[in-house]
PDB file of N, CA and C in Angstrom:
ATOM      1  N   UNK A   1       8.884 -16.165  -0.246  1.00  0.00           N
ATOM      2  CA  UNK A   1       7.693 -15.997  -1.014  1.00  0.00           C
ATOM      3  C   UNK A   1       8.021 -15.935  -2.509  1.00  0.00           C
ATOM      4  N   UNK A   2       9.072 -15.175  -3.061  1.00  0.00           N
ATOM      5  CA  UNK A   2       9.808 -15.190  -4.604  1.00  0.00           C
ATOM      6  C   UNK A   2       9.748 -16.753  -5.113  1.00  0.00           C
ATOM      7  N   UNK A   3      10.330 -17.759  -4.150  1.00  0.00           N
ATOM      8  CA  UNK A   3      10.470 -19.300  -4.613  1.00  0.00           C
ATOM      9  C   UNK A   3       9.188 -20.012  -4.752  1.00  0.00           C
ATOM     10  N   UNK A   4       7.703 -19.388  -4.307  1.00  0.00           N
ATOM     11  CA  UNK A   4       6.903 -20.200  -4.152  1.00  0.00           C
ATOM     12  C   UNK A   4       5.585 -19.658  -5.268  1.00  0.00           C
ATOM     13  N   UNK A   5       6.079 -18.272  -5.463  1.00  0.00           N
ATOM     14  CA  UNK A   5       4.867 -17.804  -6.266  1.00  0.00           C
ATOM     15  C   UNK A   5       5.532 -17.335  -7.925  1.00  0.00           C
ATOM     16  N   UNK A   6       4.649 -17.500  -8.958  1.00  0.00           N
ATOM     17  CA  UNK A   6       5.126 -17.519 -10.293  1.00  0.00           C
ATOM     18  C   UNK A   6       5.296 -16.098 -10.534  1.00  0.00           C
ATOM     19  N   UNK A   7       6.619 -16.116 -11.539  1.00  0.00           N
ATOM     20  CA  UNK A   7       6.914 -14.523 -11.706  1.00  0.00           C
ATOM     21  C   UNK A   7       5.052 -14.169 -12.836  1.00  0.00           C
ATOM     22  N   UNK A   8       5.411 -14.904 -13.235  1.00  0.00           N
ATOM     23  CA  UNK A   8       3.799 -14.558 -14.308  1.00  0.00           C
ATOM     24  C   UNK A   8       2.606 -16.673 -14.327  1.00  0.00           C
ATOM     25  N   UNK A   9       1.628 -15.610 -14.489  1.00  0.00           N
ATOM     26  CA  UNK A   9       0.430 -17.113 -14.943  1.00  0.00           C
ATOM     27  C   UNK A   9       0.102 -16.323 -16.041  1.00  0.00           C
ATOM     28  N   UNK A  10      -1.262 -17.081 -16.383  1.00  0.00           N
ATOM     29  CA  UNK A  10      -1.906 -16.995 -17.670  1.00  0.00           C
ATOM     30  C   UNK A  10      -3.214 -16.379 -17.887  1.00  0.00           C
ATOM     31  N   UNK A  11      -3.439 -14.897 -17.776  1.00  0.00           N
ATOM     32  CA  UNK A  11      -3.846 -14.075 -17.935  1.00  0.00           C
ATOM     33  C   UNK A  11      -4.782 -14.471 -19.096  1.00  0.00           C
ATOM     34  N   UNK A  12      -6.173 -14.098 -18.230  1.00  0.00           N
ATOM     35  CA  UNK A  12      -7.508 -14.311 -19.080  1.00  0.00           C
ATOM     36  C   UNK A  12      -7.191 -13.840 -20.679  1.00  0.00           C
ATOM     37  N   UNK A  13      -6.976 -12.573 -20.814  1.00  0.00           N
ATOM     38  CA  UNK A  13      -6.701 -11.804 -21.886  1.00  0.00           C
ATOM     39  C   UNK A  13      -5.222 -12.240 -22.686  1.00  0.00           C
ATOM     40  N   UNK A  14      -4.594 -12.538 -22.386  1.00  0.00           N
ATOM     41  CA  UNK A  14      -3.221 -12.996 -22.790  1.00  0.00           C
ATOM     42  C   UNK A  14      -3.772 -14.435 -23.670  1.00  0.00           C
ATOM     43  N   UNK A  15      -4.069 -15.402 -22.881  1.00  0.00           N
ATOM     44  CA  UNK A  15      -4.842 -16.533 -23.247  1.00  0.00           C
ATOM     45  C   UNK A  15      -5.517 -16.266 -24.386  1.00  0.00           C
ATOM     46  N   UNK A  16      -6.901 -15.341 -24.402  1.00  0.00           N
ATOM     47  CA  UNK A  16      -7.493 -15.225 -25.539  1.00  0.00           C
ATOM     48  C   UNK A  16      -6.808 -14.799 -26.756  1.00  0.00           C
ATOM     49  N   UNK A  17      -6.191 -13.848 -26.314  1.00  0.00           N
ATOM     50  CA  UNK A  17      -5.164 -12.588 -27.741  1.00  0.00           C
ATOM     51  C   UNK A  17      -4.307 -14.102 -28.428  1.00  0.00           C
ATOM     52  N   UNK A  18      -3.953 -15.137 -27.565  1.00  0.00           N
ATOM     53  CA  UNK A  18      -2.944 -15.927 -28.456  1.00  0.00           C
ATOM     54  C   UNK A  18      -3.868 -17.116 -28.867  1.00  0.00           C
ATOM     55  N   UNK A  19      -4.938 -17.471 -28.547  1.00  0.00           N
ATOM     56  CA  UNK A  19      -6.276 -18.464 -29.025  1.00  0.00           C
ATOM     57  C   UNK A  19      -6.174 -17.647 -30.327  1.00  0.00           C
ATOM     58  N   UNK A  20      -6.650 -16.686 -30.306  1.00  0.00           N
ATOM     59  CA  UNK A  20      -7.648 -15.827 -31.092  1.00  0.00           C
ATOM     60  C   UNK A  20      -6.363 -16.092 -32.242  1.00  0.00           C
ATOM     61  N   UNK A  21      -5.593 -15.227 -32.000  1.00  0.00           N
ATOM     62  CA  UNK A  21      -4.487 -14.844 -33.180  1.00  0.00           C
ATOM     63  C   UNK A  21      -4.352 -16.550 -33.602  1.00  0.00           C
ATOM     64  N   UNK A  22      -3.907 -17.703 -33.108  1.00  0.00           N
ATOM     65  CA  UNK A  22      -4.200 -19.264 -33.569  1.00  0.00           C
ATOM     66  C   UNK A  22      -5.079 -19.720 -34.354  1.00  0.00           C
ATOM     67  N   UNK A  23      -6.243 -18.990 -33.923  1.00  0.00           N
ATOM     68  CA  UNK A  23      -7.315 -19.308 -35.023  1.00  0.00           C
ATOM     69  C   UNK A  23      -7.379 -19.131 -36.351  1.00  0.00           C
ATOM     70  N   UNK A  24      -6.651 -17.995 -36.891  1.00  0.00           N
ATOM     71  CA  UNK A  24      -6.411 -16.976 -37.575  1.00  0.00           C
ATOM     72  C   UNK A  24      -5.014 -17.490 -38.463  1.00  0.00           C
ATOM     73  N   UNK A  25      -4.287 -18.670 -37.718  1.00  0.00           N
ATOM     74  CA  UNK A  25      -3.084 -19.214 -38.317  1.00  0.00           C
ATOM     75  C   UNK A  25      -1.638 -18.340 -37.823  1.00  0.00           C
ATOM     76  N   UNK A  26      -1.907 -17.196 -36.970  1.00  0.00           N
ATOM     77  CA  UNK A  26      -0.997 -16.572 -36.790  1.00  0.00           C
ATOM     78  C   UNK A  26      -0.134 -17.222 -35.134  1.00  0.00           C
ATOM     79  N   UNK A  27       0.327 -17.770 -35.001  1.00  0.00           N
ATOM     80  CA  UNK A  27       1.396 -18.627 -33.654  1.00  0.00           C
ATOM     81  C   UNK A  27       2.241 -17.901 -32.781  1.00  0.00           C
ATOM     82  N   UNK A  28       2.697 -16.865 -33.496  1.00  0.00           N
ATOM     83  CA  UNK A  28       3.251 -15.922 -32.903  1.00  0.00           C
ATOM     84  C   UNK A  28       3.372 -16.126 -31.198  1.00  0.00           C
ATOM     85  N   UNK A  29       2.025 -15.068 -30.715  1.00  0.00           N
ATOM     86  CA  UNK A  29       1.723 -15.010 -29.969  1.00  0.00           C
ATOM     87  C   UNK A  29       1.612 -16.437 -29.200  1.00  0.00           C
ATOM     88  N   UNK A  30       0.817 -17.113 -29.231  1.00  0.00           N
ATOM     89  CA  UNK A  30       0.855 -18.630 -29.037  1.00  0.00           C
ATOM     90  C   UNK A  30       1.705 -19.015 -28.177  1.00  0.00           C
ATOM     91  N   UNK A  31       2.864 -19.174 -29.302  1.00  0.00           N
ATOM     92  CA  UNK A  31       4.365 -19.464 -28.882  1.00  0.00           C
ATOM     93  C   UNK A  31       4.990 -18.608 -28.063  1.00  0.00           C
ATOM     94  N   UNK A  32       4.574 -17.585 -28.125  1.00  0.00           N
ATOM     95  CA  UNK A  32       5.149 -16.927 -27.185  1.00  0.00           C
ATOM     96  C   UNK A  32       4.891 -17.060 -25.448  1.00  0.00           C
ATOM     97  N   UNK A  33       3.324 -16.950 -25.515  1.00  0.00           N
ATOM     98  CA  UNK A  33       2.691 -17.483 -24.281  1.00  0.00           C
ATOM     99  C   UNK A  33       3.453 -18.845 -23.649  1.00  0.00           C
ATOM    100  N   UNK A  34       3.361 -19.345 -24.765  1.00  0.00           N
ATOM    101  CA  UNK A  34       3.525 -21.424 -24.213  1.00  0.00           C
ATOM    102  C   UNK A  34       5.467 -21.292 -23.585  1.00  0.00           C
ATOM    103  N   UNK A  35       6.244 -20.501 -24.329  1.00  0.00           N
ATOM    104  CA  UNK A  35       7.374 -20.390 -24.147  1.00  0.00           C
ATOM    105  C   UNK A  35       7.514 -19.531 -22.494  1.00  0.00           C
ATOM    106  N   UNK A  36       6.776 -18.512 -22.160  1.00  0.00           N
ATOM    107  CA  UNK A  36       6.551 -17.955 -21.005  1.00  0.00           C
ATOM    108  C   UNK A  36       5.997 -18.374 -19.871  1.00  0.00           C
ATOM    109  N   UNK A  37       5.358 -19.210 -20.050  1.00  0.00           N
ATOM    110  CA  UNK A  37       4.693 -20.320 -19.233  1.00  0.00           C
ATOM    111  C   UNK A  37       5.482 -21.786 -18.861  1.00  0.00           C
ATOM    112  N   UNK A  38       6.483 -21.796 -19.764  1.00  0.00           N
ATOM    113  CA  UNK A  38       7.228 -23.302 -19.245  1.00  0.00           C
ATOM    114  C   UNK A  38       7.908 -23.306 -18.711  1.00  0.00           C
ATOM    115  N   UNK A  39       8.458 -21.886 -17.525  1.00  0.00           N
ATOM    116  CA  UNK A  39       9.224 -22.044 -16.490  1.00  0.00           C
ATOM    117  C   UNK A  39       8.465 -20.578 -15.740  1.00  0.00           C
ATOM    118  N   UNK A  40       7.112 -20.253 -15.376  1.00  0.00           N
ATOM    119  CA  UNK A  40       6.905 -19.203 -14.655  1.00  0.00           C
ATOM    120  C   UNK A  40       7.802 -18.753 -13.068  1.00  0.00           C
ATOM    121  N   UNK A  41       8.555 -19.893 -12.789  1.00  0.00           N
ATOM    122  CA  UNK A  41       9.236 -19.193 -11.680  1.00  0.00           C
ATOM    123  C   UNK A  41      10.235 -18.379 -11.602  1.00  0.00           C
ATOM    124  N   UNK A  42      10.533 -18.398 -13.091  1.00  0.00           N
ATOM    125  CA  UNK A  42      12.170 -18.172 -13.564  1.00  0.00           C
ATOM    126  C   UNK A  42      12.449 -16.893 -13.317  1.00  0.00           C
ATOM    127  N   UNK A  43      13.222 -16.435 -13.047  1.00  0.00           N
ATOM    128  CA  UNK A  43      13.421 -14.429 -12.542  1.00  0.00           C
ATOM    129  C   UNK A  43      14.122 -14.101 -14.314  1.00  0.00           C
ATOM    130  N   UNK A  44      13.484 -14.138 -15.549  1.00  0.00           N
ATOM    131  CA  UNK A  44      14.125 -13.746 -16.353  1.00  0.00           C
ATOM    132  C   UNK A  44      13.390 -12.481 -16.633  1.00  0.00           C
ATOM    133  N   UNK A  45      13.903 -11.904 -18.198  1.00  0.00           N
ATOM    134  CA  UNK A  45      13.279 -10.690 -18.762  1.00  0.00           C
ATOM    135  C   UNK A  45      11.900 -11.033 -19.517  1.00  0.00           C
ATOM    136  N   UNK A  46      10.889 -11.398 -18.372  1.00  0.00           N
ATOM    137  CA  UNK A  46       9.803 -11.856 -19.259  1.00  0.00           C
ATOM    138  C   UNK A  46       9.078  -9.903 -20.235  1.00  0.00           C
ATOM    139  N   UNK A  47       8.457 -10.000 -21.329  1.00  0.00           N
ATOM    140  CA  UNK A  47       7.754  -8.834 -21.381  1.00  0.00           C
ATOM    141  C   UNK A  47       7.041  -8.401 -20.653  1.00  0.00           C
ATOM    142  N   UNK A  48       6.917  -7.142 -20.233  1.00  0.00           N
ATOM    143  CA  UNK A  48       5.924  -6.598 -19.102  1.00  0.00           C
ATOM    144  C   UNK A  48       4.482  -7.123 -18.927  1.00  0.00           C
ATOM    145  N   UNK A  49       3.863  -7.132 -20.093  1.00  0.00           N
ATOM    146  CA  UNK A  49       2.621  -7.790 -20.039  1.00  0.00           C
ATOM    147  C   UNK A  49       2.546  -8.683 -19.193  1.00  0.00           C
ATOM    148  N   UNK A  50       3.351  -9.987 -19.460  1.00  0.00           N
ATOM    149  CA  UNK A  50       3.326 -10.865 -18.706  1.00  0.00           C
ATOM    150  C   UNK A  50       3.744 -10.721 -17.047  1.00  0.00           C
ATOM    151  N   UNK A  51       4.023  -9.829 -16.745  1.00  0.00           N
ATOM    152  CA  UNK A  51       4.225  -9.658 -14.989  1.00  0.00           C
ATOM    153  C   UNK A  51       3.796  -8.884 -14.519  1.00  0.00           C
ATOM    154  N   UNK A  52       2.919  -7.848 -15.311  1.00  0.00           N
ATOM    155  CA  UNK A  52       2.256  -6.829 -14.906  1.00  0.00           C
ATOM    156  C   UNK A  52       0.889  -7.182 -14.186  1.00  0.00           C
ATOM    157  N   UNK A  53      -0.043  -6.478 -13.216  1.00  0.00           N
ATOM    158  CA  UNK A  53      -0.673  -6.843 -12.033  1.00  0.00           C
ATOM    159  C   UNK A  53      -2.243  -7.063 -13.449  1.00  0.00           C
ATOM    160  N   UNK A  54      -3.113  -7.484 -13.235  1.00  0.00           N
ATOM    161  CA  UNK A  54      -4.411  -8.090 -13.983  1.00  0.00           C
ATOM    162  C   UNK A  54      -5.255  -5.962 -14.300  1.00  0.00           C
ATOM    163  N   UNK A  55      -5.437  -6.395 -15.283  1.00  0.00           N
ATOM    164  CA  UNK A  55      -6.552  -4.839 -15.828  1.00  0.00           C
ATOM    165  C   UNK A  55      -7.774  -5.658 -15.327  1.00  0.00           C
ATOM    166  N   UNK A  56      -7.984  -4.593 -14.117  1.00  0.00           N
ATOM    167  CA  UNK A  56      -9.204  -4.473 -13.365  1.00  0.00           C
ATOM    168  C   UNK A  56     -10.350  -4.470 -14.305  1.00  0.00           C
ATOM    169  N   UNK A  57     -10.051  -3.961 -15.460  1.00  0.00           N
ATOM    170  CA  UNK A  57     -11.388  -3.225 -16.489  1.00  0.00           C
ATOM    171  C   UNK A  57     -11.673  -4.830 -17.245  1.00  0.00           C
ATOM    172  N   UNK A  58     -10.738  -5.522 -18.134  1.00  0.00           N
ATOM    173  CA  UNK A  58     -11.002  -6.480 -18.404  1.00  0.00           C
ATOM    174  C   UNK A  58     -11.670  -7.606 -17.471  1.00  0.00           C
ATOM    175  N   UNK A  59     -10.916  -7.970 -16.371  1.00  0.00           N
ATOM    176  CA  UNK A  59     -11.624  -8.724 -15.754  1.00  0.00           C
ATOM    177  C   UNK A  59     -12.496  -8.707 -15.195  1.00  0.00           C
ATOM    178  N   UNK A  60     -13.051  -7.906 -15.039  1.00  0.00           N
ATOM    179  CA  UNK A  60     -14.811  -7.555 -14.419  1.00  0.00           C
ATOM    180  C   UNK A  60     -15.347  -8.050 -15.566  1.00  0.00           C
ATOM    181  N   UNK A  61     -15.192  -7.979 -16.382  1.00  0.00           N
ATOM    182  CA  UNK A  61     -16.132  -8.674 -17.550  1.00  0.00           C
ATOM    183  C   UNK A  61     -15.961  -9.847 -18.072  1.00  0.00           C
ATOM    184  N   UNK A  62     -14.641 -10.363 -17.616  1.00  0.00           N
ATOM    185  CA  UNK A  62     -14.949 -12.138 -18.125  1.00  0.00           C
ATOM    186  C   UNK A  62     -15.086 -13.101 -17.207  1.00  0.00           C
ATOM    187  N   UNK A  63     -15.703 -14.232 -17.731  1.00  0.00           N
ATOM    188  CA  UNK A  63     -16.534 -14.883 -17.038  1.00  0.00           C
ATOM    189  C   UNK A  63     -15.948 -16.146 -17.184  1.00  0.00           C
ATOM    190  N   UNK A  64     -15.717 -17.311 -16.572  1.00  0.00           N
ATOM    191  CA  UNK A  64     -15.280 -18.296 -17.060  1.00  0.00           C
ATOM    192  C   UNK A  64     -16.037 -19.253 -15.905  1.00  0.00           C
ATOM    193  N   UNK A  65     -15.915 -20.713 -16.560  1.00  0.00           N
ATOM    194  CA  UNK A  65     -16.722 -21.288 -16.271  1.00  0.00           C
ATOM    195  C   UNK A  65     -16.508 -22.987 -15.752  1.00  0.00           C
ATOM    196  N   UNK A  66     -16.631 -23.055 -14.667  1.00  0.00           N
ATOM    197  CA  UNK A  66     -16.168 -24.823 -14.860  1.00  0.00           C
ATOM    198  C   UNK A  66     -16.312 -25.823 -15.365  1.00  0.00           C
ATOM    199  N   UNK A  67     -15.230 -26.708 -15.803  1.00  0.00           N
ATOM    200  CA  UNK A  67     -15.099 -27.558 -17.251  1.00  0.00           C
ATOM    201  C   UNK A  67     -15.051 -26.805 -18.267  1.00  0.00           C
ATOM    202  N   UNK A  68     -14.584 -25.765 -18.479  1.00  0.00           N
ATOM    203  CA  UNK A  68     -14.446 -25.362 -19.763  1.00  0.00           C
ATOM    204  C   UNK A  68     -12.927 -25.382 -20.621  1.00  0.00           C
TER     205      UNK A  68
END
């Protein structure tokens, strides 16, 4: 099951925080995401954020939508 499922995806909130901060000219974050995402299977030292289980509290409230 380790070989088939990603140590991390792309977290509603993660997504936005590095949109948002992009908008703003700041990449940081961005890059950081896009760099964490181009091998999610990898068993490295990703930051906790990124492997930590979804905030119940946030996601009850976002909504997303198909084709978007």
């Amino acid at each position: 099951m380790n070989n088939n499922n990603p140590k991390v995806i792309p977290r509603n909130h993660l997504v936005e925080d590095a949109l948002s901060a992009a908008e703003n000219g700041e990449m940081s974050l961005f890059n950081e995401l896009l760099d964490v995402l181009s091998d999610p299977y990898a068993d490295l030292n990703y930051p906790e954020k990124y492997t930590e289980a979804s905030d119940a509290r946030f996601e009850s409230q976002y909504k997303t939508f198909c084709g978007t």
